[in-house]
N, C-alpha and C. Protein backbone atom coordinates (compact mmCIF):
# COMPACT_ATOMS: atom_id res chain seq x y z
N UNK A 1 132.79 88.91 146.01
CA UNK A 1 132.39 88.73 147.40
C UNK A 1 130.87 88.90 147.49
N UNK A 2 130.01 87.72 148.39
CA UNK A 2 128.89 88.14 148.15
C UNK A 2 128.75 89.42 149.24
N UNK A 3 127.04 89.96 148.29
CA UNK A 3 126.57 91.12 149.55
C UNK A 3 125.79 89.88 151.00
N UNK A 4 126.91 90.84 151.93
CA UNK A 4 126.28 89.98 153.15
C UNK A 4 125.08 91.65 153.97
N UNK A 5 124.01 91.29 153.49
CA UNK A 5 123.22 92.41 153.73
C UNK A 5 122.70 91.46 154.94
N UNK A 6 121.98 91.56 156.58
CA UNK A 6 121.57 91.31 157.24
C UNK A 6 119.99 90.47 156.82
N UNK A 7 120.31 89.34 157.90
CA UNK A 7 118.88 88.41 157.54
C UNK A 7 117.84 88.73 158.90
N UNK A 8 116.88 89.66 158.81
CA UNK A 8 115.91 89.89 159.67
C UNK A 8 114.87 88.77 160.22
N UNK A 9 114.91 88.51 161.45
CA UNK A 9 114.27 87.59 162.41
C UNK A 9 113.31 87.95 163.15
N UNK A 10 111.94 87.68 162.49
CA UNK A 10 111.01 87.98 163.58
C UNK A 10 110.35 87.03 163.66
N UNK A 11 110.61 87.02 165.36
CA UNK A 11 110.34 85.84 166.07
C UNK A 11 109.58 85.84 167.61
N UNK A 12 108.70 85.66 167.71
CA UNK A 12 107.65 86.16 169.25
C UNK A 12 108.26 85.01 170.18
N UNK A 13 108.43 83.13 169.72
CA UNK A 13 108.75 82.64 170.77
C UNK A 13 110.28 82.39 170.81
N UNK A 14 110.20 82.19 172.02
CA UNK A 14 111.88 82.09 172.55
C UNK A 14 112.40 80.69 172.14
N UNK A 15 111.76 79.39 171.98
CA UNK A 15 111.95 78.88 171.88
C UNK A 15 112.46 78.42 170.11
N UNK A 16 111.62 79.21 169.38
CA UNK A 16 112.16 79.12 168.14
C UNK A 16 112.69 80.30 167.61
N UNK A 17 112.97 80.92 168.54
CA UNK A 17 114.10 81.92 168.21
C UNK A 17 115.31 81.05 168.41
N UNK A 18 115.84 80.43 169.55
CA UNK A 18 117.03 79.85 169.71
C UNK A 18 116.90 78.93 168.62
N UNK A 19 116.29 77.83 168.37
CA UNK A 19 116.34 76.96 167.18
C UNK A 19 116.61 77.58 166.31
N UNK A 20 116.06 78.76 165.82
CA UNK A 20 116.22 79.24 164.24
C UNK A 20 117.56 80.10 164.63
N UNK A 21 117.87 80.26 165.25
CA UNK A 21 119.67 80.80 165.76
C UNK A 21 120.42 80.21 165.27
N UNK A 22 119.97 78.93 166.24
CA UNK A 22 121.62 77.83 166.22
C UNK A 22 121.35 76.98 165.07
N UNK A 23 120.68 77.16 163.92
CA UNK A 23 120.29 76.31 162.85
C UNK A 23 120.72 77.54 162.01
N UNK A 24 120.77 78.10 162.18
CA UNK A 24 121.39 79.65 161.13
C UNK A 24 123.15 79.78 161.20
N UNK A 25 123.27 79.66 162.81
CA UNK A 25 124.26 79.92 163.24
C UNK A 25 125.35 78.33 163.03
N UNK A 26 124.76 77.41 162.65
CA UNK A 26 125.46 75.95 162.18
C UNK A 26 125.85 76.19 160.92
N UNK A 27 124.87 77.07 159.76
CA UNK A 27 125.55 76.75 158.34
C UNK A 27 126.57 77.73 157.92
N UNK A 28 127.14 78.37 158.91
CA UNK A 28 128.06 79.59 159.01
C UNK A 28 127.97 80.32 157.86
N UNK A 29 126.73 81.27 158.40
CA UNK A 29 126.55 82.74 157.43
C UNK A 29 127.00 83.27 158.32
N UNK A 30 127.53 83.87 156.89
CA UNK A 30 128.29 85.29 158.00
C UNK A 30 127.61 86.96 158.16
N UNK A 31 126.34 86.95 157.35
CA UNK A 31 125.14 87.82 157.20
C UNK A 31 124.78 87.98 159.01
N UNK A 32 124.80 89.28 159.26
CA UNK A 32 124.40 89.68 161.00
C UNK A 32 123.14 89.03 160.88
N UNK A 33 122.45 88.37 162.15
CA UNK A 33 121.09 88.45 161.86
C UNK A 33 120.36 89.08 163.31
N UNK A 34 119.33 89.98 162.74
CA UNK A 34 119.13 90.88 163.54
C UNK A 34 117.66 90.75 163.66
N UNK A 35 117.07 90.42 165.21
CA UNK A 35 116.00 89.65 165.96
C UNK A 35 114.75 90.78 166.20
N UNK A 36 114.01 90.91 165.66
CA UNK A 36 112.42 92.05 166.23
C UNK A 36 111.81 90.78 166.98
N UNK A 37 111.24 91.11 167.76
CA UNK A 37 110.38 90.31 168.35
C UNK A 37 108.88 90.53 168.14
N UNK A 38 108.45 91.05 168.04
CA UNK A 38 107.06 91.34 168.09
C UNK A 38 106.88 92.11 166.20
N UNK A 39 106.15 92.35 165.66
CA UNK A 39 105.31 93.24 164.48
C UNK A 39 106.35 94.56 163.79
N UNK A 40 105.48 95.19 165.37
CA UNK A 40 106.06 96.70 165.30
C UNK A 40 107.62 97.05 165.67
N UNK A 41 108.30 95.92 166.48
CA UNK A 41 109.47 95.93 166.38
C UNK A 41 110.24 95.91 164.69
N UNK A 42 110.00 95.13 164.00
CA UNK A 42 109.90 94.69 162.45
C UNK A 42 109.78 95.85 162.06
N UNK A 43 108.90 96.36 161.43
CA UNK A 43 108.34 97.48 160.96
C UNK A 43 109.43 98.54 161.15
N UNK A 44 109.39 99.10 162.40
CA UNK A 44 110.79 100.12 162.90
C UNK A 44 111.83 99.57 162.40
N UNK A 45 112.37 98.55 162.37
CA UNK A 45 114.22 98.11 162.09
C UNK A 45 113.79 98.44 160.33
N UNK A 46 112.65 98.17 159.76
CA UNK A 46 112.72 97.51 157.93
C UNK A 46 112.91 99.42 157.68
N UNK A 47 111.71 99.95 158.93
CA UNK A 47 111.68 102.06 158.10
C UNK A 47 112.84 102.58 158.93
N UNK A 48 113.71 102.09 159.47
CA UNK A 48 114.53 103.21 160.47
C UNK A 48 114.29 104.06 161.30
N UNK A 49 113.09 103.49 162.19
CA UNK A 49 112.23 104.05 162.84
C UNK A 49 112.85 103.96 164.16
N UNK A 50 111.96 104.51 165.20
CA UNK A 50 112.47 103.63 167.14
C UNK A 50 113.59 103.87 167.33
N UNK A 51 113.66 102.65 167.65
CA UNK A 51 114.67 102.14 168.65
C UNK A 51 115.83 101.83 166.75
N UNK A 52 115.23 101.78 165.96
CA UNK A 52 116.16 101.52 164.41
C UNK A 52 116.80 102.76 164.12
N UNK A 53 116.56 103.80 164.43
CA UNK A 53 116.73 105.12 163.64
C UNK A 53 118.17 105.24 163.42
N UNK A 54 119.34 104.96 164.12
CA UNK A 54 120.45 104.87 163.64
C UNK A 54 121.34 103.42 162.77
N UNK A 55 120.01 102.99 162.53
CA UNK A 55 120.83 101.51 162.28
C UNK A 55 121.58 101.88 160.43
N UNK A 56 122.40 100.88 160.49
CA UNK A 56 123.35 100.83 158.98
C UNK A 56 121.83 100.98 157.97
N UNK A 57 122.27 101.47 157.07
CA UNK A 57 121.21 102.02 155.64
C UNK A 57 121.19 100.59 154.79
N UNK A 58 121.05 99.46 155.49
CA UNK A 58 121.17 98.35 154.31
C UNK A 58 119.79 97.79 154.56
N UNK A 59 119.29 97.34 153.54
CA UNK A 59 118.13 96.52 153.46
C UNK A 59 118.62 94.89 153.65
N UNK A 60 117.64 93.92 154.39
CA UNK A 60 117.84 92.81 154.77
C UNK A 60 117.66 92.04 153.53
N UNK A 61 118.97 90.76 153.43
CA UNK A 61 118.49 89.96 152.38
C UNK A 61 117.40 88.98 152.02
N UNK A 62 117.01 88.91 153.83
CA UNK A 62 115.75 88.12 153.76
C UNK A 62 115.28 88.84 155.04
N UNK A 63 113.59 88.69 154.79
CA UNK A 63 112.83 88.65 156.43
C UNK A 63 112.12 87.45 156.73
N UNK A 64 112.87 86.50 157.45
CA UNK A 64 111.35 85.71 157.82
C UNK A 64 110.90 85.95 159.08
N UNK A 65 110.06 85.51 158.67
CA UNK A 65 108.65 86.20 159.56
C UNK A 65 107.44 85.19 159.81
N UNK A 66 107.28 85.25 161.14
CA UNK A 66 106.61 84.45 162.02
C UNK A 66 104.93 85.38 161.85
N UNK A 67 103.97 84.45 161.60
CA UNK A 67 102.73 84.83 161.17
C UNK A 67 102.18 85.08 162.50
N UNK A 68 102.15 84.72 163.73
CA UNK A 68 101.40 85.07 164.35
C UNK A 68 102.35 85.93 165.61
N UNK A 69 102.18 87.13 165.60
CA UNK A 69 103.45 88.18 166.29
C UNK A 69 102.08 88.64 167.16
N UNK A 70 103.02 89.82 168.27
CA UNK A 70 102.22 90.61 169.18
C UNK A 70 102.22 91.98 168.64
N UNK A 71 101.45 92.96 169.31
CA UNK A 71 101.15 94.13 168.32
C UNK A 71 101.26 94.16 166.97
N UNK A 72 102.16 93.63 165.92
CA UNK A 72 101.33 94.13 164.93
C UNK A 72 101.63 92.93 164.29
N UNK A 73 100.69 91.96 163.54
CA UNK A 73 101.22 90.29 162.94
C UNK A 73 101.68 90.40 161.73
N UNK A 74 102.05 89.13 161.59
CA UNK A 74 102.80 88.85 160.21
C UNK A 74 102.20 89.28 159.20
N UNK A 75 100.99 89.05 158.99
CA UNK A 75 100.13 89.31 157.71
C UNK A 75 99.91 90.91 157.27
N UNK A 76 100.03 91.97 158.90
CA UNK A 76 100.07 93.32 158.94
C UNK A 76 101.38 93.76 157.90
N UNK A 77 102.36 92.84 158.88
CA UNK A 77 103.48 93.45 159.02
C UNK A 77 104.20 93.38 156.59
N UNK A 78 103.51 92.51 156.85
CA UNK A 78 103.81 91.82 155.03
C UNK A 78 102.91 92.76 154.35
N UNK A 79 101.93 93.12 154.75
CA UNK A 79 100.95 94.05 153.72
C UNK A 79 101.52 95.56 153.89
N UNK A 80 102.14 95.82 155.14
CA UNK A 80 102.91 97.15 155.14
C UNK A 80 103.78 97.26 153.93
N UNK A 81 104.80 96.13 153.96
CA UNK A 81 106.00 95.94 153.48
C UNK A 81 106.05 95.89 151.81
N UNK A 82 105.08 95.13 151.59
CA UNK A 82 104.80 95.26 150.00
C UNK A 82 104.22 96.44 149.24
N UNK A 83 103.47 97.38 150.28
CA UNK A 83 103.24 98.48 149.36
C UNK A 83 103.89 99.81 149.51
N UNK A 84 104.99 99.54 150.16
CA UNK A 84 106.24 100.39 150.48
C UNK A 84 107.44 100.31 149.28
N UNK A 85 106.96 101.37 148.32
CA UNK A 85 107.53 101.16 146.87
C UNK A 85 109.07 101.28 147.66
N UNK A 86 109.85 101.83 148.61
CA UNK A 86 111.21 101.67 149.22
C UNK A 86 111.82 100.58 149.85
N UNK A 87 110.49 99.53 149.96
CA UNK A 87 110.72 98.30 150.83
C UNK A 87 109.87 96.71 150.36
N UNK A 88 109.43 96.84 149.06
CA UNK A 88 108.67 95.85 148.68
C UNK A 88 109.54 95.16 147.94
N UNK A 89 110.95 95.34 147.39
CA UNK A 89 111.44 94.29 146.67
C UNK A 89 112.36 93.32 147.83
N UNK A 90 111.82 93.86 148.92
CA UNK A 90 112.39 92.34 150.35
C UNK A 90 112.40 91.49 150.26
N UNK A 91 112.71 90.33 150.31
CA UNK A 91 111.81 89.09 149.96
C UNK A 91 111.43 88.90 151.93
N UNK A 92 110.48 88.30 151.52
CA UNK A 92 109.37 87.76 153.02
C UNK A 92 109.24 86.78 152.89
N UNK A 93 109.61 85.75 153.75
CA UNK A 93 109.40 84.12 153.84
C UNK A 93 108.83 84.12 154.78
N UNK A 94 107.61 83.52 154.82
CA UNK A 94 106.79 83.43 156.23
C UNK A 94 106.94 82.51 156.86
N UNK A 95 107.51 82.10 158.03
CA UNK A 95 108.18 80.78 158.57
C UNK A 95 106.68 81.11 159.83
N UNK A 96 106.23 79.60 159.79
CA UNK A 96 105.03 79.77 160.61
C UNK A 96 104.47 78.58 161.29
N UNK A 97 103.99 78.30 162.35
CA UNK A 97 103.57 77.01 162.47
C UNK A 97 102.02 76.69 162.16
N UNK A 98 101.33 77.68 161.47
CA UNK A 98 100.25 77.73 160.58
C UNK A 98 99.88 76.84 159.84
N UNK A 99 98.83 75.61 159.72
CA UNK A 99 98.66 75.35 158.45
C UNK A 99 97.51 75.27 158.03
N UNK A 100 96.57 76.59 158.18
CA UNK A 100 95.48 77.03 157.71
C UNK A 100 95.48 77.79 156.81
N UNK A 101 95.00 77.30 155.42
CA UNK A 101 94.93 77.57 154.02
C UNK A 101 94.80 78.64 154.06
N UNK A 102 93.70 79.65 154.72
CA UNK A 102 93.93 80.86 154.51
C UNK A 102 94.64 82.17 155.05
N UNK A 103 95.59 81.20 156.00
CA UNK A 103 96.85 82.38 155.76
C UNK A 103 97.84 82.29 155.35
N UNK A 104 97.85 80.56 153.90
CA UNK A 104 98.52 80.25 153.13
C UNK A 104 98.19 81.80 151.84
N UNK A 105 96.51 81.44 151.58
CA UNK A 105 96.32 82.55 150.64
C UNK A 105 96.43 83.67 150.59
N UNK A 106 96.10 83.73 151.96
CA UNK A 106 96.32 85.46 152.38
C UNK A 106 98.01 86.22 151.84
N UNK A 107 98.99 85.00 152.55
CA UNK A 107 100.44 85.84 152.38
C UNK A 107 100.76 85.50 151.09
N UNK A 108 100.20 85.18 150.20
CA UNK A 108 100.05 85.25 148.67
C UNK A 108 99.39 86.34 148.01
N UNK A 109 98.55 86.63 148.60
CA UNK A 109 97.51 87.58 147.76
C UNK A 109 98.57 89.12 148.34
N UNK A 110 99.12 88.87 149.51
CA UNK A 110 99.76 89.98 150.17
C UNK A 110 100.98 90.21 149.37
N UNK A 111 101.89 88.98 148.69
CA UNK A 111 102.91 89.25 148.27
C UNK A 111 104.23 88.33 148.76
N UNK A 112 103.64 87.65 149.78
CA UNK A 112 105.01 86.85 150.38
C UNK A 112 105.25 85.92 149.32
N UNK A 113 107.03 86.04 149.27
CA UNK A 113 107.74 84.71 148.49
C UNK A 113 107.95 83.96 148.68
N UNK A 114 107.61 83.55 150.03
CA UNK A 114 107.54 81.97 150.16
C UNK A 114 106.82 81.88 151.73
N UNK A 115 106.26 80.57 151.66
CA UNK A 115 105.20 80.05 152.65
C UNK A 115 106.04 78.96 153.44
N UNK A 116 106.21 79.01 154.46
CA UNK A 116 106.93 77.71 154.83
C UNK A 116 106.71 76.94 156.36
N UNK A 117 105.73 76.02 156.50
CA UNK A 117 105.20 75.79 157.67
C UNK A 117 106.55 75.08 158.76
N UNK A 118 106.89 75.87 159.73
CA UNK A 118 108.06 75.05 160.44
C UNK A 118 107.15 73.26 160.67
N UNK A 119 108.54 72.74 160.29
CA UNK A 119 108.53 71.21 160.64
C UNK A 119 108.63 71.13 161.94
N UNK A 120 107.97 70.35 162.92
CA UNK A 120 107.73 69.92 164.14
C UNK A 120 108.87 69.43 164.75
N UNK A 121 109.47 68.26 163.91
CA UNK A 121 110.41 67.20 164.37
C UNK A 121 112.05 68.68 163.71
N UNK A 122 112.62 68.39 165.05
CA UNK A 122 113.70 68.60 165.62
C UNK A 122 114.61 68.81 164.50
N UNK A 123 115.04 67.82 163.67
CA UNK A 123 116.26 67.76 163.06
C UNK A 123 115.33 68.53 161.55
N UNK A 124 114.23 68.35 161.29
CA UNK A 124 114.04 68.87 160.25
C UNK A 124 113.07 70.06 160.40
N UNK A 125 113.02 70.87 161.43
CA UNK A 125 113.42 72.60 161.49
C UNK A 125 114.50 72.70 160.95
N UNK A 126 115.78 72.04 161.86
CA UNK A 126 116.92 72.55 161.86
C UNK A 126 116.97 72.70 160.11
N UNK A 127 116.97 71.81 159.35
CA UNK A 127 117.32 71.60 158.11
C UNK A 127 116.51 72.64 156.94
N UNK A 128 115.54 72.84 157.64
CA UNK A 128 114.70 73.55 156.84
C UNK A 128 115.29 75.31 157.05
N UNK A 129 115.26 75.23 158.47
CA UNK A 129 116.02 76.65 158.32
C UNK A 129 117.62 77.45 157.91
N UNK A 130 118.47 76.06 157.72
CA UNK A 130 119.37 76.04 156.85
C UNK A 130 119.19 76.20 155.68
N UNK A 131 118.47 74.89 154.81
CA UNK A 131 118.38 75.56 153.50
C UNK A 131 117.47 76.99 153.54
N UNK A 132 116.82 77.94 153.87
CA UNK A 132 116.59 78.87 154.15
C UNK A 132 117.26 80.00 154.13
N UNK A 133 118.29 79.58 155.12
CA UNK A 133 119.20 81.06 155.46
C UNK A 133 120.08 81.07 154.29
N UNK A 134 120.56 79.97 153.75
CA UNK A 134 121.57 79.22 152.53
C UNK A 134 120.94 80.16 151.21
N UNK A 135 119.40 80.03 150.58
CA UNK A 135 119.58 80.16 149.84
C UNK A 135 119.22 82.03 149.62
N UNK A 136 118.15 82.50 150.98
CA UNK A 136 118.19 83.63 150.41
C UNK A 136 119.46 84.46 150.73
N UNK A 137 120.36 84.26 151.81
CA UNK A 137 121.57 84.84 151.55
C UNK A 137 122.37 84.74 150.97
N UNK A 138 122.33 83.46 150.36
CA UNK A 138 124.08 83.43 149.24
C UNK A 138 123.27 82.83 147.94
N UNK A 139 122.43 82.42 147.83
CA UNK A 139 121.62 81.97 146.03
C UNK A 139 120.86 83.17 145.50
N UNK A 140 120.21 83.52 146.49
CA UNK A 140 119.03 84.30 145.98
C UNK A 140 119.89 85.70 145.29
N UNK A 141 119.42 86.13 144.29
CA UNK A 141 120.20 87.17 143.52
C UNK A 141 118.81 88.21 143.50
N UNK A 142 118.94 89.53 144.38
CA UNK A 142 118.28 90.75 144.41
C UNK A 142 118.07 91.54 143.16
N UNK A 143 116.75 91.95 143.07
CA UNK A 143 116.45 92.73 141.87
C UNK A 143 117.72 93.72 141.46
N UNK A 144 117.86 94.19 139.98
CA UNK A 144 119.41 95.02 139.54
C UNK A 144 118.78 96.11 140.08
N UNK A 145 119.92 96.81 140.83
CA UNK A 145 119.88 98.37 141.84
C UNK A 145 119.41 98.33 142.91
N UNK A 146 119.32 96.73 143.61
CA UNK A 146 119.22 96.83 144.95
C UNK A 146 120.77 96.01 145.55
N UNK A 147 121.59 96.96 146.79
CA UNK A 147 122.55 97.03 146.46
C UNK A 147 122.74 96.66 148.18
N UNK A 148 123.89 96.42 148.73
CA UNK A 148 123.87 96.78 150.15
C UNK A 148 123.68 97.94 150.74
N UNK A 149 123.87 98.89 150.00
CA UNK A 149 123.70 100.46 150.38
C UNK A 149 121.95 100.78 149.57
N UNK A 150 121.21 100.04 149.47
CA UNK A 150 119.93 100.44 148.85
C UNK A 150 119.36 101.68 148.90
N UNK A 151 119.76 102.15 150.23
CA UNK A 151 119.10 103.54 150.79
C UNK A 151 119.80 104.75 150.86
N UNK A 152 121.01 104.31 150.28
CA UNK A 152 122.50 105.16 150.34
C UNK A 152 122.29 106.49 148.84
């Protein structure tokens, strides 16, 4: 059975929050996916912080993450995350409508595993954020001893 560890969504607009929903919610994962809106929302759900402090002890199988957030941005929120020897083997896909080289380089030099500028046209978001949710929840295979209970 795979680990269905939760796919973390941070997402500032509403509008591609619902898209990246119902394009998640079409390729029927069955992984919870659980929405920060802003930076510092992120941050709290990844340390068990806030409004997180009672949440389940599992680490997310993926975060993507929207580069330009309120209080604290993507690029913050990714440079936190990678040097958090408890929270750097995450994977971070930066889903962004960015396509300025240097915050291509930046979430490279930071550590993100993948760069991925949302597609404009309609049907190929949708597609893009399918293969997305597809492969880091059910392909992608987590470093050995990271577990659904990681923190357990």
């Amino acid at each position: 059975m795979p680990d269905l560890r939760p796919i973390l969504l941070v997402e500032d607009s509403p509008r591609d929050l619902e898209l990246t929903l119902a394009a998640l919610e079409k390729c029927q994962l069955a992984n919870e996916i659980v929405v920060a809106r802003d930076g510092a929302e992120a941050l709290d759900y990844l340390t068990s912080s806030g409004a997180f402090h009672n949440r389940p002890q599992r680490d997310p199988a993926v975060v993507l993450l929207d580069l330009k957030l309120p209080k604290v941005d993507g690029l913050e929120v990714l440079e936190r995350v990678k040097k958090d020897d408890s929270l750097k083997h995450i994977p971070i896909v930066m889903l962004t409508s960015s396509r300025e080289e240097q915050d291509l380089v930046r979430s490279y030099e930071l550590g993100v595993n993948a760069f991925v500028v949302k597609p404009v046209e309609f049907s190929a978001f949708f597609q893009a954020i399918q293969d997305l949710g597809v492969f880091w929840a059910l392909l992608n295979e987590p470093p050995p001893g990271i577990s659904s209970n990681a923190k357990n």
